[in-house]
N, C-alpha and C. Protein backbone atom coordinates (compact mmCIF):
# COMPACT_ATOMS: atom_id res chain seq x y z
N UNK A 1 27.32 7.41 -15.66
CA UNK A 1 27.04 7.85 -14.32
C UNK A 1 26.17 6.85 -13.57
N UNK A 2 25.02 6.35 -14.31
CA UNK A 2 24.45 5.11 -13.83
C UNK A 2 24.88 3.90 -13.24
N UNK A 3 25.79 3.63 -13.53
CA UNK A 3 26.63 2.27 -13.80
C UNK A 3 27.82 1.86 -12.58
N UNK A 4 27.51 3.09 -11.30
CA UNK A 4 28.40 2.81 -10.52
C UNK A 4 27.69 2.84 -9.05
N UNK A 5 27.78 1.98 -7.78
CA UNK A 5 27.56 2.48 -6.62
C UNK A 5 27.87 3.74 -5.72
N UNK A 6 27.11 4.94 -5.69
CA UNK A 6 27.52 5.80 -5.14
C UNK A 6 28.16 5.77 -3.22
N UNK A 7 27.65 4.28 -3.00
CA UNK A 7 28.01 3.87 -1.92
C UNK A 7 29.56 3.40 -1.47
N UNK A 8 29.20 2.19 -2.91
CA UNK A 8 30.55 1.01 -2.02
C UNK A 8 31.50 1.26 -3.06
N UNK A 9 31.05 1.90 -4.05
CA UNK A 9 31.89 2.50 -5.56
C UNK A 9 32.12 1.02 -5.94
N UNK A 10 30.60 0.07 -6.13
CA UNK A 10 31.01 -1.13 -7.35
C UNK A 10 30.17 -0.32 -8.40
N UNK A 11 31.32 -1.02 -9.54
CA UNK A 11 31.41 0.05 -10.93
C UNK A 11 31.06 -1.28 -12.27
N UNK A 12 31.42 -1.43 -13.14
CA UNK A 12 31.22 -2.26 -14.07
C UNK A 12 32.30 -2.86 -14.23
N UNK A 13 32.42 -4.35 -14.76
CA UNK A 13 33.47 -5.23 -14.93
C UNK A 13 33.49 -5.41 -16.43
N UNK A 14 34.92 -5.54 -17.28
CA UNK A 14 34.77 -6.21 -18.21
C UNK A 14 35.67 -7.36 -18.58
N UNK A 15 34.98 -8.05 -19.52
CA UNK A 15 35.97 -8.81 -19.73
C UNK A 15 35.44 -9.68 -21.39
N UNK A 16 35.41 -11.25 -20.93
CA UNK A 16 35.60 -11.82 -22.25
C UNK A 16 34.75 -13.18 -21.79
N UNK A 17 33.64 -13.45 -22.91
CA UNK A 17 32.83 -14.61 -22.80
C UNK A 17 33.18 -15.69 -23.20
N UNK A 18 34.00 -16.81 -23.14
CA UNK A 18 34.91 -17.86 -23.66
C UNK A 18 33.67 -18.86 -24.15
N UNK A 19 33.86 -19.21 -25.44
CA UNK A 19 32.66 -20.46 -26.02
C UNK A 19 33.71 -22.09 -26.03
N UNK A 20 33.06 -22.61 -26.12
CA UNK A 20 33.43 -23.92 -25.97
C UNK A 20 34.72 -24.03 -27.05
N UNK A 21 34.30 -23.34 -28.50
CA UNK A 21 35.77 -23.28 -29.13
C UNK A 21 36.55 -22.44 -29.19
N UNK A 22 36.52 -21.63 -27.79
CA UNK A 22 37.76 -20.85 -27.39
C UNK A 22 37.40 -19.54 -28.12
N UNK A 23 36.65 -18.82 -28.80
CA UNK A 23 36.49 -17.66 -29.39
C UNK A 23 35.74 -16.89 -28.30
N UNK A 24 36.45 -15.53 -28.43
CA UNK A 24 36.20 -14.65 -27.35
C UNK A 24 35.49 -13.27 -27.62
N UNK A 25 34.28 -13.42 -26.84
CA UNK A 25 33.59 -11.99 -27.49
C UNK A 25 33.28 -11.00 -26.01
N UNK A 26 33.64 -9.96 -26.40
CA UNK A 26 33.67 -8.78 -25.58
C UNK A 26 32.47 -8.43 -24.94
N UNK A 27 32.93 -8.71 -22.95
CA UNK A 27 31.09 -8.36 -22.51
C UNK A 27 31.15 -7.38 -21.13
N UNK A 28 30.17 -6.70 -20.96
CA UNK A 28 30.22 -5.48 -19.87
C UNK A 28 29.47 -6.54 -18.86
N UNK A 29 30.28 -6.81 -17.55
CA UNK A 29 29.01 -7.07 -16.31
C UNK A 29 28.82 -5.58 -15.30
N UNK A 30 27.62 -5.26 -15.16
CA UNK A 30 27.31 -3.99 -14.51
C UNK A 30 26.23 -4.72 -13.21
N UNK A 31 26.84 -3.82 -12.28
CA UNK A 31 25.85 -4.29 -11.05
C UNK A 31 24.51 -3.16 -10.94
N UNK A 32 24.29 -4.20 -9.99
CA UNK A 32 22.10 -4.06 -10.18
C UNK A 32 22.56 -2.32 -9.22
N UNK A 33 22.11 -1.25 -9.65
CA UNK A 33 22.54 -0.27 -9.11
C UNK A 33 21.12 0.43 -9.73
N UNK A 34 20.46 0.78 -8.16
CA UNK A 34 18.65 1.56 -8.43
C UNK A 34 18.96 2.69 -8.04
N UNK A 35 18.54 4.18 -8.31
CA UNK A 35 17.88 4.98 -8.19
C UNK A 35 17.50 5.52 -7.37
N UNK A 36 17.72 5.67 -6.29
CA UNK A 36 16.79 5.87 -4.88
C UNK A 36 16.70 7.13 -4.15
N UNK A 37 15.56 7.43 -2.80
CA UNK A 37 15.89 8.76 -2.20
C UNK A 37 16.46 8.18 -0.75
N UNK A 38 17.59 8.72 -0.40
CA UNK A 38 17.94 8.48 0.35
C UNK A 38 18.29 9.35 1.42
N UNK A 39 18.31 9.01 3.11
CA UNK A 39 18.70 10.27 4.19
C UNK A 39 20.26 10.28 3.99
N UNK A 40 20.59 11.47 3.77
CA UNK A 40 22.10 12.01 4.04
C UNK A 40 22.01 13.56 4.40
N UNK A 41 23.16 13.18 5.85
CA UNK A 41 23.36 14.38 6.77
C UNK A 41 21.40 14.86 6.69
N UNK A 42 20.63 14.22 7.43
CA UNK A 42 19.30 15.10 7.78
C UNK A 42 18.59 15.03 6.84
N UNK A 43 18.77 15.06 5.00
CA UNK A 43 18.06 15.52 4.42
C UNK A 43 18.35 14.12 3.18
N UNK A 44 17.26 14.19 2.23
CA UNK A 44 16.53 13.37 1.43
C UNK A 44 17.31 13.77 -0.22
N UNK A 45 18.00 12.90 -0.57
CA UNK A 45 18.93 12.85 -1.77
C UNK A 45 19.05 11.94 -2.95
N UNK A 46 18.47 11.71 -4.14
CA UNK A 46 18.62 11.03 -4.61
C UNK A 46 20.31 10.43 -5.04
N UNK A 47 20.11 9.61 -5.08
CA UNK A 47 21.53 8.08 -5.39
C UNK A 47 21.48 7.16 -6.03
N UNK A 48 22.66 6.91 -6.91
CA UNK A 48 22.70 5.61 -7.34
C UNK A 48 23.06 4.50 -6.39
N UNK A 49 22.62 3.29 -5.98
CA UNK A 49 22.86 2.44 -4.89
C UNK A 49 22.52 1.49 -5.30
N UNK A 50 23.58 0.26 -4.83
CA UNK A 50 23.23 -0.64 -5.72
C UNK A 50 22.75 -1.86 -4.55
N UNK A 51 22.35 -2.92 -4.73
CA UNK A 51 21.03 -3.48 -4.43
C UNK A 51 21.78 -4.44 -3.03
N UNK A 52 23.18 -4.61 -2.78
CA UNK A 52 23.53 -5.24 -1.59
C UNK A 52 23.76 -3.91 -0.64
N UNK A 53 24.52 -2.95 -0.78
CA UNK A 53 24.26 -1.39 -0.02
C UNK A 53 22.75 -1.60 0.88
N UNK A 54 21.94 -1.56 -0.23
CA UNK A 54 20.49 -1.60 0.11
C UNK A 54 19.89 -2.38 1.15
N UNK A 55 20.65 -3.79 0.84
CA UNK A 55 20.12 -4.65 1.34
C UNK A 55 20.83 -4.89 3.03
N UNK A 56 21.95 -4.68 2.96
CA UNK A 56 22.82 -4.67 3.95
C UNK A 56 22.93 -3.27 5.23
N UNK A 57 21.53 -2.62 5.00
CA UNK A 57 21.50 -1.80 5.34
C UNK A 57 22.72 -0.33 5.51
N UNK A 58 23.50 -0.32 4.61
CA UNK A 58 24.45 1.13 4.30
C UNK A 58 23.88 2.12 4.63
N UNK A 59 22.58 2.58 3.80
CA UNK A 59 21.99 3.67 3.45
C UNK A 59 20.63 3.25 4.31
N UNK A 60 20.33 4.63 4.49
CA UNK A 60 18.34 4.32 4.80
C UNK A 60 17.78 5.03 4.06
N UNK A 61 16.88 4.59 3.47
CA UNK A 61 15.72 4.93 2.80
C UNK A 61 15.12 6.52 3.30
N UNK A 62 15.07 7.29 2.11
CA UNK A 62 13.77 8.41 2.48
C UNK A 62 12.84 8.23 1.95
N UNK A 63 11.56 8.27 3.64
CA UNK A 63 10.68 8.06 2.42
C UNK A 63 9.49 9.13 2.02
N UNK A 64 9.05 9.17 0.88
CA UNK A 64 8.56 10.22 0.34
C UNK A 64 7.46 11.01 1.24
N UNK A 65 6.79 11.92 0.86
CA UNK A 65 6.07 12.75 1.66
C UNK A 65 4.34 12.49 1.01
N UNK A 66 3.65 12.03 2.48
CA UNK A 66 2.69 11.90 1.65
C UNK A 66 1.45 12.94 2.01
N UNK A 67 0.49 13.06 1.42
CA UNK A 67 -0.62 13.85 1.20
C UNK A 67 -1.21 14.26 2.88
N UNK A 68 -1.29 13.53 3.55
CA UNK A 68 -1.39 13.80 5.34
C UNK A 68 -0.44 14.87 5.87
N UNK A 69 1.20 14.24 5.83
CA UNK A 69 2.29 14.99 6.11
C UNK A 69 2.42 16.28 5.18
N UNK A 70 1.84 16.32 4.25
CA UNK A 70 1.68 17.97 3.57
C UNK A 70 0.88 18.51 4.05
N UNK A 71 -0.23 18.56 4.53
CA UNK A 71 -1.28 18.98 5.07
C UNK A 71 -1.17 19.39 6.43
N UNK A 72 -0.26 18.56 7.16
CA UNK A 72 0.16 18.97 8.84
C UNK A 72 0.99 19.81 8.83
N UNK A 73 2.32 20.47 7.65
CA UNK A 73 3.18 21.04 7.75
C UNK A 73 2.34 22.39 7.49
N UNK A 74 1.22 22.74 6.45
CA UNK A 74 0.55 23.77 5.87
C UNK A 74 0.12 24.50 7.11
């Protein structure tokens, strides 16, 4: 479940590491895909998103609630 962009849906690649004498060993490439809280439809969701999404602005950031903003809502 980790291992995929919930955004752009990049997922993991596989394939084969070729050595100089041609012997081939089996390798996973997985993209940099963080964790994050993010705004969707109004409200604050965690996601897997991976780090060009991020960067390329896709998604915006939620950001957490801090000790002031609890206190003004009370």
């Amino acid at each position: 479940m980790g291992k995929f962009c919930e955004i752009c849906g990049k997922g993991t690649l596989n394939g084969n590491l070729v050595s100089h004498s041609n012997r081939k060993t089996h390798t996973i490439w997985a993209p940099n895909v963080q964790n994050v809280r993010v705004m969707v439809n109004g409200a604050s969701k965690r996601m897997n998103v991976c780090t060009a999404c991020l960067r390329s602005g896709k998604v915006q950031r939620a950001l957490p609630k801090t000790h002031a903003t609890l206190e003004a809502e009370a």
